[in-house]
Protein backbone atom coordinates (compact mmCIF):
# COMPACT_ATOMS: atom_id res chain seq x y z
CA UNK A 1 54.68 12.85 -70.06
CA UNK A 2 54.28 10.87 -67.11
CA UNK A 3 56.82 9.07 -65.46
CA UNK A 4 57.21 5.43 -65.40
CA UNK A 5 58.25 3.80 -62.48
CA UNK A 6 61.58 2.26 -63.01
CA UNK A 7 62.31 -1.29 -62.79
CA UNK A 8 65.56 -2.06 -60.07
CA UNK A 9 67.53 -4.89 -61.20
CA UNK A 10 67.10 -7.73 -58.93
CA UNK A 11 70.60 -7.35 -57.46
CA UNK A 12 69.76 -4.29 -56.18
CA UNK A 13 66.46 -5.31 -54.16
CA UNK A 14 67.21 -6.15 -51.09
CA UNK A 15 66.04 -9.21 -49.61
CA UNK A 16 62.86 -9.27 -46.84
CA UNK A 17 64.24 -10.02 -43.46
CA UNK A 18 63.47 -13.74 -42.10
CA UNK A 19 60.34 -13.83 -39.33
CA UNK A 20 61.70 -16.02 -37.33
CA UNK A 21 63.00 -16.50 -32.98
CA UNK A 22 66.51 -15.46 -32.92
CA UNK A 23 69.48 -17.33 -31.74
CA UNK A 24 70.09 -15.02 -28.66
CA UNK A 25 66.56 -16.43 -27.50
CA UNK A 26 67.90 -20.15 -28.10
CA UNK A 27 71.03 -18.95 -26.31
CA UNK A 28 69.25 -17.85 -22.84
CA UNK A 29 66.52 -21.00 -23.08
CA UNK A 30 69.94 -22.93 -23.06
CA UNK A 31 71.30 -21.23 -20.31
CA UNK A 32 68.41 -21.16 -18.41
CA UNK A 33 68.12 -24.82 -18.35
CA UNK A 34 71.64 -25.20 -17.46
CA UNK A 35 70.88 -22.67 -14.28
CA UNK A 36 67.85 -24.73 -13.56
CA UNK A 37 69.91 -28.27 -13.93
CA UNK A 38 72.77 -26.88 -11.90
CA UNK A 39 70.42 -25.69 -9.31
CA UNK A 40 68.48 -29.03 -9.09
CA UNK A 41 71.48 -31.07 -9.16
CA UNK A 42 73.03 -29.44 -6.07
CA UNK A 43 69.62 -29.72 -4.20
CA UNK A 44 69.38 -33.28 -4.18
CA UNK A 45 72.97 -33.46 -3.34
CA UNK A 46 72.31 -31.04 -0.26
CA UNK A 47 69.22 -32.61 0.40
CA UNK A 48 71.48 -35.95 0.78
CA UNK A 49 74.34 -34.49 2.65
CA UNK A 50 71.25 -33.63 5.54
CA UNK A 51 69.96 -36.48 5.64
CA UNK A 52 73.00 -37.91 6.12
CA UNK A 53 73.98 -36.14 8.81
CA UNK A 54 70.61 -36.26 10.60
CA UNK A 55 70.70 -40.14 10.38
CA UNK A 56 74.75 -39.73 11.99
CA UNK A 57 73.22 -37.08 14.25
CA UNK A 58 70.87 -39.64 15.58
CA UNK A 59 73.56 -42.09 16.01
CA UNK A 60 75.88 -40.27 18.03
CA UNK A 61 73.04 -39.08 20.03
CA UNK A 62 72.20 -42.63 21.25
CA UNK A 63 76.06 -43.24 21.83
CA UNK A 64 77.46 -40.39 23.54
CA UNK A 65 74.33 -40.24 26.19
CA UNK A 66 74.01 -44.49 26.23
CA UNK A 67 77.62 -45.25 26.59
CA UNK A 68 79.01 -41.85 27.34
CA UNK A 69 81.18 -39.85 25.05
CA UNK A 70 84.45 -41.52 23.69
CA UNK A 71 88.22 -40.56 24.93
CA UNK A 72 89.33 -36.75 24.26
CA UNK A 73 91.60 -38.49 21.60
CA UNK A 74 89.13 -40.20 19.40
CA UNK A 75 89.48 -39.30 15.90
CA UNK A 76 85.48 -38.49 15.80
CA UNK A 77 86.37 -35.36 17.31
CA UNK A 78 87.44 -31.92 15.18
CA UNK A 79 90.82 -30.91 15.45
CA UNK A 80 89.22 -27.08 16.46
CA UNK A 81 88.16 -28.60 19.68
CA UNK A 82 89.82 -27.57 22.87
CA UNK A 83 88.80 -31.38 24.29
CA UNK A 84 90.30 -32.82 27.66
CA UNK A 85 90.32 -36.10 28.97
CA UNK A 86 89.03 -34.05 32.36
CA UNK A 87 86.13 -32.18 30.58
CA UNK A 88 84.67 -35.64 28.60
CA UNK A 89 84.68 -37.33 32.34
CA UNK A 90 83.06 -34.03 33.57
CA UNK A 91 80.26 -34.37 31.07
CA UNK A 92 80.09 -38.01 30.92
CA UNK A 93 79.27 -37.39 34.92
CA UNK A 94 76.87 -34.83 34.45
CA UNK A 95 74.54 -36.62 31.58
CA UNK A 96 74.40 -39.46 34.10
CA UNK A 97 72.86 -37.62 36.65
CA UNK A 98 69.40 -37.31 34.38
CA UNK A 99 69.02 -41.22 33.31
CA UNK A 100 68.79 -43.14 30.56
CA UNK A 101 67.04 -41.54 27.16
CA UNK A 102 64.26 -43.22 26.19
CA UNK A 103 63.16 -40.96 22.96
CA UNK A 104 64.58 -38.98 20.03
CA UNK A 105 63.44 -36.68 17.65
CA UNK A 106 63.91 -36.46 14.02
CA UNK A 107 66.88 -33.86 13.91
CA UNK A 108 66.34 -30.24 12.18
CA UNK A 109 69.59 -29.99 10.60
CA UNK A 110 70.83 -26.90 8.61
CA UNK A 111 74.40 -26.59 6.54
CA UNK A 112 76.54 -23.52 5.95
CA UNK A 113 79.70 -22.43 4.00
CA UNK A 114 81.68 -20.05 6.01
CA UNK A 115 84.69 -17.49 5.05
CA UNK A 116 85.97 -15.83 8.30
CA UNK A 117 89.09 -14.37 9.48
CA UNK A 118 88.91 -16.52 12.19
CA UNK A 119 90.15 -20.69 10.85
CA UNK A 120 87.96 -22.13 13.23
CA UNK A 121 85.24 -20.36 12.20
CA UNK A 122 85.73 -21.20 8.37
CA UNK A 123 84.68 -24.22 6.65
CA UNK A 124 81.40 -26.20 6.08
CA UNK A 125 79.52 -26.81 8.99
CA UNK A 126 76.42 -29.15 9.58
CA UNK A 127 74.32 -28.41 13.10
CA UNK A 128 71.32 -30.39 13.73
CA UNK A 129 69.06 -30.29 16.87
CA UNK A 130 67.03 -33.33 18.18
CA UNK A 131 64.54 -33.12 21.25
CA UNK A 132 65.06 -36.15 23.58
CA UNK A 133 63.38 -37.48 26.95
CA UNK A 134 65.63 -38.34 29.65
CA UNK A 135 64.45 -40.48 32.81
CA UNK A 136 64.51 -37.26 34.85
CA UNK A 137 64.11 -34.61 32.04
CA UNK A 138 63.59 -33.59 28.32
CA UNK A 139 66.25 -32.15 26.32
CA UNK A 140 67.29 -30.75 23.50
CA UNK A 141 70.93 -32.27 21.71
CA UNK A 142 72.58 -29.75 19.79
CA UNK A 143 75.45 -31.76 17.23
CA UNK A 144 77.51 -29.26 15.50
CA UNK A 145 79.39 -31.02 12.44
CA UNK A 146 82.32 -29.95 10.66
CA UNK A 147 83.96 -31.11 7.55
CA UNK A 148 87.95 -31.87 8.08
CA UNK A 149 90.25 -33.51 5.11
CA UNK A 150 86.79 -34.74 3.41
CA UNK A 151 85.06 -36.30 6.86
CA UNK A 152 82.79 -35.06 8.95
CA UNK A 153 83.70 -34.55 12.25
CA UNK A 154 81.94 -33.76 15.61
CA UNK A 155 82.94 -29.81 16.18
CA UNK A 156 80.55 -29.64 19.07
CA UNK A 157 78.15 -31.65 21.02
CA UNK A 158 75.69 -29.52 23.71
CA UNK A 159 72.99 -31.15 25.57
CA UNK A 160 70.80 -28.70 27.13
CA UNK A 161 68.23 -30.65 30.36
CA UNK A 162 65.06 -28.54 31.09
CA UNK A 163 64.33 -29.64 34.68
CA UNK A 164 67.17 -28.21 36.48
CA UNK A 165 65.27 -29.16 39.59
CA UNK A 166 67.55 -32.75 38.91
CA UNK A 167 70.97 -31.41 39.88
CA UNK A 168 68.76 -28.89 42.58
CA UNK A 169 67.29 -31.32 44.06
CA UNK A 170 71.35 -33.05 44.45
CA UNK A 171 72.77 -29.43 45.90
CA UNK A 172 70.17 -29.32 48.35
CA UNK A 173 70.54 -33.13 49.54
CA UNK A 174 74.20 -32.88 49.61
CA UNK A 175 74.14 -29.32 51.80
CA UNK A 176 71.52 -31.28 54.10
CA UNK A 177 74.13 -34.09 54.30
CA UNK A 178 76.81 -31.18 55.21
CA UNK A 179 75.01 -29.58 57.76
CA UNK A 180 74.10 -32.45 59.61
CA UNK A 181 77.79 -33.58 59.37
CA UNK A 182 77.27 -36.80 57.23
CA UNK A 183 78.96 -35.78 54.24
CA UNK A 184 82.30 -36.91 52.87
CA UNK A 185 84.75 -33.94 52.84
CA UNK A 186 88.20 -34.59 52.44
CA UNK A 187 90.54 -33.13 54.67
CA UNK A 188 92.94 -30.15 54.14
CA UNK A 189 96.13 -30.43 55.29
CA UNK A 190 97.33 -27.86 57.69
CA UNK A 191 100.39 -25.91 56.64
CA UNK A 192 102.96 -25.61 58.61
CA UNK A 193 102.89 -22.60 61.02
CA UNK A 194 106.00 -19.93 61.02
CA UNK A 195 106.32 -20.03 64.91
């Protein structure tokens, strides 16, 4: 007798999975676009943010070095500073001494986000660097940003000459003047002798 295969009721035969994508697929294509959007989003607004302070770097370029830099007290400056009245007049004195600028780069600028143990050190910063040409010599501007209470703010402002023959050429002329007798020197006063 041979064996006939037995019929299964039909509640018992279980159903042929779906081919199909599954949702955890959907799920990461979701998620990547959200990465990618995120991603793109904060580009263009870091993209703005250096442009923006390239264009200000610019600005302040031409201002400090045209008109000299403004009072110690001037809210442009960062708090972190250590700026005197004394040390502004000391540079204003010194960018004199190589003329007028006449040309400006395009500023490189580059932003960071800083933790440190150090306050001063912590914070976002923006530096940008801009090649110039002074009457007597080319130089490179180095504006170092900072953002305080939502504004930037200048945290540091270097101007670096490359023909330090201008202030040599100064030393020498004023130790000619000295030698020969000719310069200025103010007096000392003598102090009074214990005899």
């Amino acid at each position: 007798m041979t064996d006939a295969p037995q019929q299964q009721p039909s509640y018992a035969i279980g159903k042929k999975p779906k081919k199909g994508i599954p949702l955890w697929v959907f799920g990461l294509i979701a998620l990547a676009f959200i990465g990618l959007g995120t991603c793109v989003f904060n580009g263009v607004k870091l993209f703005g943010a250096i442009g923006e302070r390239s264009e200000a770097s610019v600005e302040v370029s031409k201002a400090f070095l045209t008109d000299g830099m403004p009072a110690a007290d001037d809210p442009i400056y960062s708090r972190r500073m250590d700026l005197t009245q004394e040390k502004v007049d000391n540079i204003n004195r010194f960018f004199a001494q190589f003329g007028p600028v006449s040309e400006y780069s395009v500023p490189n600028c580059n932003m960071k986000t800083s933790a440190n143990t150090n306050a001063a050190k912590s914070g976002t910063f923006a530096i940008c660097v801009l090649q110039i040409q002074a009457e007597h010599s080319p130089g490179t501007v180095t504006v170092t940003w900072v953002r305080e209470d939502e504004v930037w703010k200048i945290g540091g402002f270097y101007v670096n000459f490359h023909d330090n023959s201008v202030l040599m050429d100064k030393a020498e002329k004023l130790d000619a003047l000295e030698a020969a007798g000719e310069a200025e020197v103010e007096p000392v006063e003598a102090e009074p002798s214990a005899d």
